[in-house]
C-alpha atoms as a PDB file:
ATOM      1  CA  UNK A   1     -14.803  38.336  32.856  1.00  0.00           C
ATOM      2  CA  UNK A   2     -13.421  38.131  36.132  1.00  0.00           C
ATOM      3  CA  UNK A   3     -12.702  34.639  36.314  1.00  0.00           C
ATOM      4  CA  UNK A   4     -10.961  34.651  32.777  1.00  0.00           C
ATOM      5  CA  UNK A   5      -8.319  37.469  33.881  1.00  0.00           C
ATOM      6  CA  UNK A   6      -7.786  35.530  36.903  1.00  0.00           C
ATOM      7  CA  UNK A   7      -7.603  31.796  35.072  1.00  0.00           C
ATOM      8  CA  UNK A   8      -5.483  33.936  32.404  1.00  0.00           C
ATOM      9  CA  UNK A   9      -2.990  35.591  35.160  1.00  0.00           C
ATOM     10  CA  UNK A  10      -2.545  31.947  36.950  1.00  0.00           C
ATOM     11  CA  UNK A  11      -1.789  30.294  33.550  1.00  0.00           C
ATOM     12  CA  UNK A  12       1.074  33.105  33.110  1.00  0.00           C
ATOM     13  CA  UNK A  13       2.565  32.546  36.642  1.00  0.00           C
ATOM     14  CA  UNK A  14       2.382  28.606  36.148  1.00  0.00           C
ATOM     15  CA  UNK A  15       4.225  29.079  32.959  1.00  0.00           C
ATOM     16  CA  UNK A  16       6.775  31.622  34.503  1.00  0.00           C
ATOM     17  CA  UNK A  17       7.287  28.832  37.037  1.00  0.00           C
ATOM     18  CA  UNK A  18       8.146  26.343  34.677  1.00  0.00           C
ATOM     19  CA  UNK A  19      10.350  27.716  32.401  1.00  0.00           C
ATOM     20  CA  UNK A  20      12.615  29.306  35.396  1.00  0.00           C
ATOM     21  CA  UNK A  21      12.722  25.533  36.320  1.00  0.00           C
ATOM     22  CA  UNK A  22      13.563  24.256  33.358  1.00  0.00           C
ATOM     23  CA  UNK A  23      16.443  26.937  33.351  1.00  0.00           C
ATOM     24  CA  UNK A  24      17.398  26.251  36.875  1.00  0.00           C
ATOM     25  CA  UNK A  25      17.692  22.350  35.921  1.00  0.00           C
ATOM     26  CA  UNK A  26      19.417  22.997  32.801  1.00  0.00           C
ATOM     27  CA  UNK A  27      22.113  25.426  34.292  1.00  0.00           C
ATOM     28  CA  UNK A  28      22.521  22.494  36.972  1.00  0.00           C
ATOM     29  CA  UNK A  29      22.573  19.416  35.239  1.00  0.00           C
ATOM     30  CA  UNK A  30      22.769  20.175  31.529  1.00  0.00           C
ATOM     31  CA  UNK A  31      26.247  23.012  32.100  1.00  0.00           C
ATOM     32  CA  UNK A  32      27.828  21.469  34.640  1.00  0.00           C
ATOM     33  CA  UNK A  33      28.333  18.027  32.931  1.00  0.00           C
ATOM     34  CA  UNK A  34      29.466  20.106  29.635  1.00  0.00           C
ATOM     35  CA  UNK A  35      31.876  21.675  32.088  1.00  0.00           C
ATOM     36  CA  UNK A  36      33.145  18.694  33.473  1.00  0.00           C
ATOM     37  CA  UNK A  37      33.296  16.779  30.440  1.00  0.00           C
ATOM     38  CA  UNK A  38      35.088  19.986  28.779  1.00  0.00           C
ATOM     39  CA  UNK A  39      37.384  20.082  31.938  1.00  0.00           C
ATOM     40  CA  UNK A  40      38.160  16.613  31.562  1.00  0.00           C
ATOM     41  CA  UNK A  41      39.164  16.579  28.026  1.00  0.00           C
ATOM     42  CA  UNK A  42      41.215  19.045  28.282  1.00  0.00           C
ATOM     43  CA  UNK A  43      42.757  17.967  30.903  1.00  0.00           C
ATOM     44  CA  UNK A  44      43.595  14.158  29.198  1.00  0.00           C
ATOM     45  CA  UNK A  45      43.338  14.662  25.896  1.00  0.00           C
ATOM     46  CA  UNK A  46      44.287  18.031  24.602  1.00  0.00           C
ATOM     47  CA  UNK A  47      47.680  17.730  27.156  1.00  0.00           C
ATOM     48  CA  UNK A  48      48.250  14.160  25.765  1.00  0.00           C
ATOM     49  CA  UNK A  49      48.341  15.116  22.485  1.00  0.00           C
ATOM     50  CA  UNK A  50      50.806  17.887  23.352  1.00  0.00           C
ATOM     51  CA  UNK A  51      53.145  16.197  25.528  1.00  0.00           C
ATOM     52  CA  UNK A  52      53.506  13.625  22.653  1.00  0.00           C
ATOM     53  CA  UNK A  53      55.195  16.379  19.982  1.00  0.00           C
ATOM     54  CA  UNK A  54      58.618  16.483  20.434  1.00  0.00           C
ATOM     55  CA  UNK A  55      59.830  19.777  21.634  1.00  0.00           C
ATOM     56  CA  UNK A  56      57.110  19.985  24.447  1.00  0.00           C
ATOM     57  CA  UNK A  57      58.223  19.740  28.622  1.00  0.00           C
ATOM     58  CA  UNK A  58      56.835  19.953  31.500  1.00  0.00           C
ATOM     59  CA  UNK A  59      53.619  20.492  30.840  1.00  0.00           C
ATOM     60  CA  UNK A  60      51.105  21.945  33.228  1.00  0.00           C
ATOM     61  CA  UNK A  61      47.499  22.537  32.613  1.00  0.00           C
ATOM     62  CA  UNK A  62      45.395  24.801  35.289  1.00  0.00           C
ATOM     63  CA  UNK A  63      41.838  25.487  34.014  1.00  0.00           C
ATOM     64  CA  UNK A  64      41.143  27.913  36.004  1.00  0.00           C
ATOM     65  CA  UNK A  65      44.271  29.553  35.785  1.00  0.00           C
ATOM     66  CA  UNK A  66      45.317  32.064  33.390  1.00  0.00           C
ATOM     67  CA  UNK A  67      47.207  35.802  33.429  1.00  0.00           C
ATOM     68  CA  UNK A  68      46.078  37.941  35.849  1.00  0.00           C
ATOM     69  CA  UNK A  69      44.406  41.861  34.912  1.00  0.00           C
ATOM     70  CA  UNK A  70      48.180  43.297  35.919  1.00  0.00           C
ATOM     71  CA  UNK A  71      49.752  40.540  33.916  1.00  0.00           C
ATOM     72  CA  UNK A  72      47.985  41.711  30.801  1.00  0.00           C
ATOM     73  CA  UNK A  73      48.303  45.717  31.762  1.00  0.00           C
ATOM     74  CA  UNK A  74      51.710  45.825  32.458  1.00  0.00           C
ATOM     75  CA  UNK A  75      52.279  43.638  29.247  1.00  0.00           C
ATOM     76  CA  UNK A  76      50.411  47.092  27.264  1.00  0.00           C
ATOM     77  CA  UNK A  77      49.939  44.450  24.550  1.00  0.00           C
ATOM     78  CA  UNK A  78      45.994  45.134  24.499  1.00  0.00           C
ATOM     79  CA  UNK A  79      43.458  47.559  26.344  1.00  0.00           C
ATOM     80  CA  UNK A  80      42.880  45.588  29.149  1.00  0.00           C
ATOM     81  CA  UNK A  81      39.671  46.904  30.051  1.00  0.00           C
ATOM     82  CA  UNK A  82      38.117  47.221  33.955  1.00  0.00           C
ATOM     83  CA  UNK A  83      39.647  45.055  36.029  1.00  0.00           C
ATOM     84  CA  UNK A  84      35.960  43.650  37.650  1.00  0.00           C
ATOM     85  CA  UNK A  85      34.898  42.521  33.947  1.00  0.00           C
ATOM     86  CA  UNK A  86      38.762  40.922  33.030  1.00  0.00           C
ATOM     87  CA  UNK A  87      38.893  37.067  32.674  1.00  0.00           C
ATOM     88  CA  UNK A  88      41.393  34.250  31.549  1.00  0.00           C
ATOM     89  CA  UNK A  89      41.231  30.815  31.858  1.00  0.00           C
ATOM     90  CA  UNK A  90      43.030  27.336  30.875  1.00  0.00           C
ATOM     91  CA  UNK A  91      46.232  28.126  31.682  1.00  0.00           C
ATOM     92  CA  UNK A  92      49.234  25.890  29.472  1.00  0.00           C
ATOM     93  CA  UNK A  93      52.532  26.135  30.858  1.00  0.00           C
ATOM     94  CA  UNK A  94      55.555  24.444  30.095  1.00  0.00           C
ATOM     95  CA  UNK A  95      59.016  24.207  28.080  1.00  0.00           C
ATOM     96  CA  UNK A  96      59.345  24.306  24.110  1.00  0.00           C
ATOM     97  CA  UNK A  97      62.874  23.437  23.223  1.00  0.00           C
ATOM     98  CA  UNK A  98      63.774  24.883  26.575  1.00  0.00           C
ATOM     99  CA  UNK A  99      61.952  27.878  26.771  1.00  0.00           C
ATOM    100  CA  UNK A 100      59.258  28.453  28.864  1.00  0.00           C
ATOM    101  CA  UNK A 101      55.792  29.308  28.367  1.00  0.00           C
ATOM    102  CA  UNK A 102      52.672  30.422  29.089  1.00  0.00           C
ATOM    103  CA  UNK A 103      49.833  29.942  26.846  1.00  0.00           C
ATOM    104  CA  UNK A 104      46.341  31.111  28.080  1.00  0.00           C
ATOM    105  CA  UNK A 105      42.503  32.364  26.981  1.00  0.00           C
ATOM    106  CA  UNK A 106      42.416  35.981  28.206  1.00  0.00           C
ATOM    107  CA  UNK A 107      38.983  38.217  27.805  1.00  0.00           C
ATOM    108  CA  UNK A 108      39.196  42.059  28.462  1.00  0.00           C
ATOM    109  CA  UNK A 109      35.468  43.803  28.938  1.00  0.00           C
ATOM    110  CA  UNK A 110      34.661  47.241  29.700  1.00  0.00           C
ATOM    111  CA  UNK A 111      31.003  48.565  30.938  1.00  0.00           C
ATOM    112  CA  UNK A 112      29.962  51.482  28.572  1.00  0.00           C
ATOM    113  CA  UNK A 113      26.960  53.851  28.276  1.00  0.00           C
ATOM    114  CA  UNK A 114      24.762  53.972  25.976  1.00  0.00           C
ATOM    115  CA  UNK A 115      21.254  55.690  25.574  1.00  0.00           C
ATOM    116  CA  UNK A 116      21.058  55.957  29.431  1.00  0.00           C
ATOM    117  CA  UNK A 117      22.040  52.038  29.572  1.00  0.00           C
ATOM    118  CA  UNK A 118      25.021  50.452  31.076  1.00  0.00           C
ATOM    119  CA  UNK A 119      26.212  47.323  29.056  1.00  0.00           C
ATOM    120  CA  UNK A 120      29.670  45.539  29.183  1.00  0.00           C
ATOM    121  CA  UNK A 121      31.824  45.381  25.841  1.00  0.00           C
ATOM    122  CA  UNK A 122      34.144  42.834  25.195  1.00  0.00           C
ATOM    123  CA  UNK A 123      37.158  44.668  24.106  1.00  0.00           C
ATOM    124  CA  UNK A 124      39.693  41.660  23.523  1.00  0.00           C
ATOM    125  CA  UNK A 125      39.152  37.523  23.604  1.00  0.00           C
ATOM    126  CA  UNK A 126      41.866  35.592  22.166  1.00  0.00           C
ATOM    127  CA  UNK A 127      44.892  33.585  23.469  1.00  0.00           C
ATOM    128  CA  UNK A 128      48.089  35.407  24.466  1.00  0.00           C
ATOM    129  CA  UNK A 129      51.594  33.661  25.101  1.00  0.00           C
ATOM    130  CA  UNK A 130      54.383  34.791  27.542  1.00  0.00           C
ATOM    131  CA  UNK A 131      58.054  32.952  26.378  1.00  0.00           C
ATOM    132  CA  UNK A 132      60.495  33.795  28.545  1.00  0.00           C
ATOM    133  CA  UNK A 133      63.771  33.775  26.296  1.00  0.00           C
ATOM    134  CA  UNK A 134      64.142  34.281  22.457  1.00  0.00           C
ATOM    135  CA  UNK A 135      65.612  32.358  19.968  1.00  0.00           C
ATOM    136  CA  UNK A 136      67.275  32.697  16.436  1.00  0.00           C
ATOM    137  CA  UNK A 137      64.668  32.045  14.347  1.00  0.00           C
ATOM    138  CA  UNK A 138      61.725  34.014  16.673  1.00  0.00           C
ATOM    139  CA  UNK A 139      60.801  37.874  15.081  1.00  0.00           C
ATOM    140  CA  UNK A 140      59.044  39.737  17.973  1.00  0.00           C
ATOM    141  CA  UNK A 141      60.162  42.792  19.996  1.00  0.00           C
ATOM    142  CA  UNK A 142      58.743  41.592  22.996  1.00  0.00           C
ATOM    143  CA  UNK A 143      57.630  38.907  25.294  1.00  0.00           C
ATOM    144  CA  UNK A 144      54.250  38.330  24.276  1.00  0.00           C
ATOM    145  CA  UNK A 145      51.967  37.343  21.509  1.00  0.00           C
ATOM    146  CA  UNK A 146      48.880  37.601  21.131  1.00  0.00           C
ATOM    147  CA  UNK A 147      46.241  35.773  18.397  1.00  0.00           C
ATOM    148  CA  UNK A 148      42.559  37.215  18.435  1.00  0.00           C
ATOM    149  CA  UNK A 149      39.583  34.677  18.053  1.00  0.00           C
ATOM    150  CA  UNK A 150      39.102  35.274  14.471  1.00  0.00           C
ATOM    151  CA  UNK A 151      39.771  33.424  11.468  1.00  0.00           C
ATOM    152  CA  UNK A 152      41.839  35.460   8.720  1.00  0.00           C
ATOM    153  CA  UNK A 153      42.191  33.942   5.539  1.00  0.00           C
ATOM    154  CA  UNK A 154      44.766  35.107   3.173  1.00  0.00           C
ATOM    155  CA  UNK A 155      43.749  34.410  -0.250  1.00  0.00           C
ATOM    156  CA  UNK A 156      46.051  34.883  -3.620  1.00  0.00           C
END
């Protein structure tokens, strides 16, 4: 009985063993070419296609840029969150008929408590712009929008 609890318990660890490699390998080989092939078509592609609409300047993509936590606090556009769980990334700037933006993914978390648990809630992910002048035709009363990562579909 002995030997089957102890043939049973080195199964388990081999097993253990295995998948945490097959993670391990997959997090390095598997992610990191997705990010570098992600990283690469948005830096060609996705710019080229924008830099070849009329209207568009100057463009400068930064993937690892984005707003920073003050940025988005001092903007009081959304709750943005604890600063330690705050991210934003791919970072478009550039000129639209002369007016310069900033166009980037921006992802406010909190931690909250529940049932004696800590967990982190996302609180905001979406894309928020900064323009720095106004024209005519633009209705906003202030500098920055901001588009959630939902789809709403207006029907009628």
């Amino acid at each position: 009985m002995k030997a089957v609890i102890f043939i049973a318990e080195i199964i388990f660890v081999v097993a253990v063993v295995a998948v945490g490699t097959g993670l391990l390998l997959w997090l390095i080989i598997v992610k990191h070419a997705y990010d570098k092939f992600n990283l690469s078509f948005k830096s060609k592609y996705v710019q080229q296609v924008i830099s070849s609409i009329e209207g568009f300047e100057k463009l400068e993509y930064v993937p690892k840029g984005g707003f920073t936590w003050d940025d988005v606090r001092n903007a009081a556009a959304v709750n943005c969150g604890d600063k330690r769980y705050y991210d934003s990334e791919d970072l478009l700037m550039g000129e639209y008929e002369n007016i310069r933006f900033q166009i980037s993914d921006v992802c406010t978390r909190k931690m909250v408590r529940m049932s004696k648990k800590n967990r982190v809630e996302e609180i905001f992910s979406g894309q928020m712009i900064c323009l720095d002048q106004f024209d005519d035709t633009k209705r906003s009363n202030g500098h920055i929008q901001i588009f959630e990562k939902k789809l709403y579909v207006q029907h009628g």
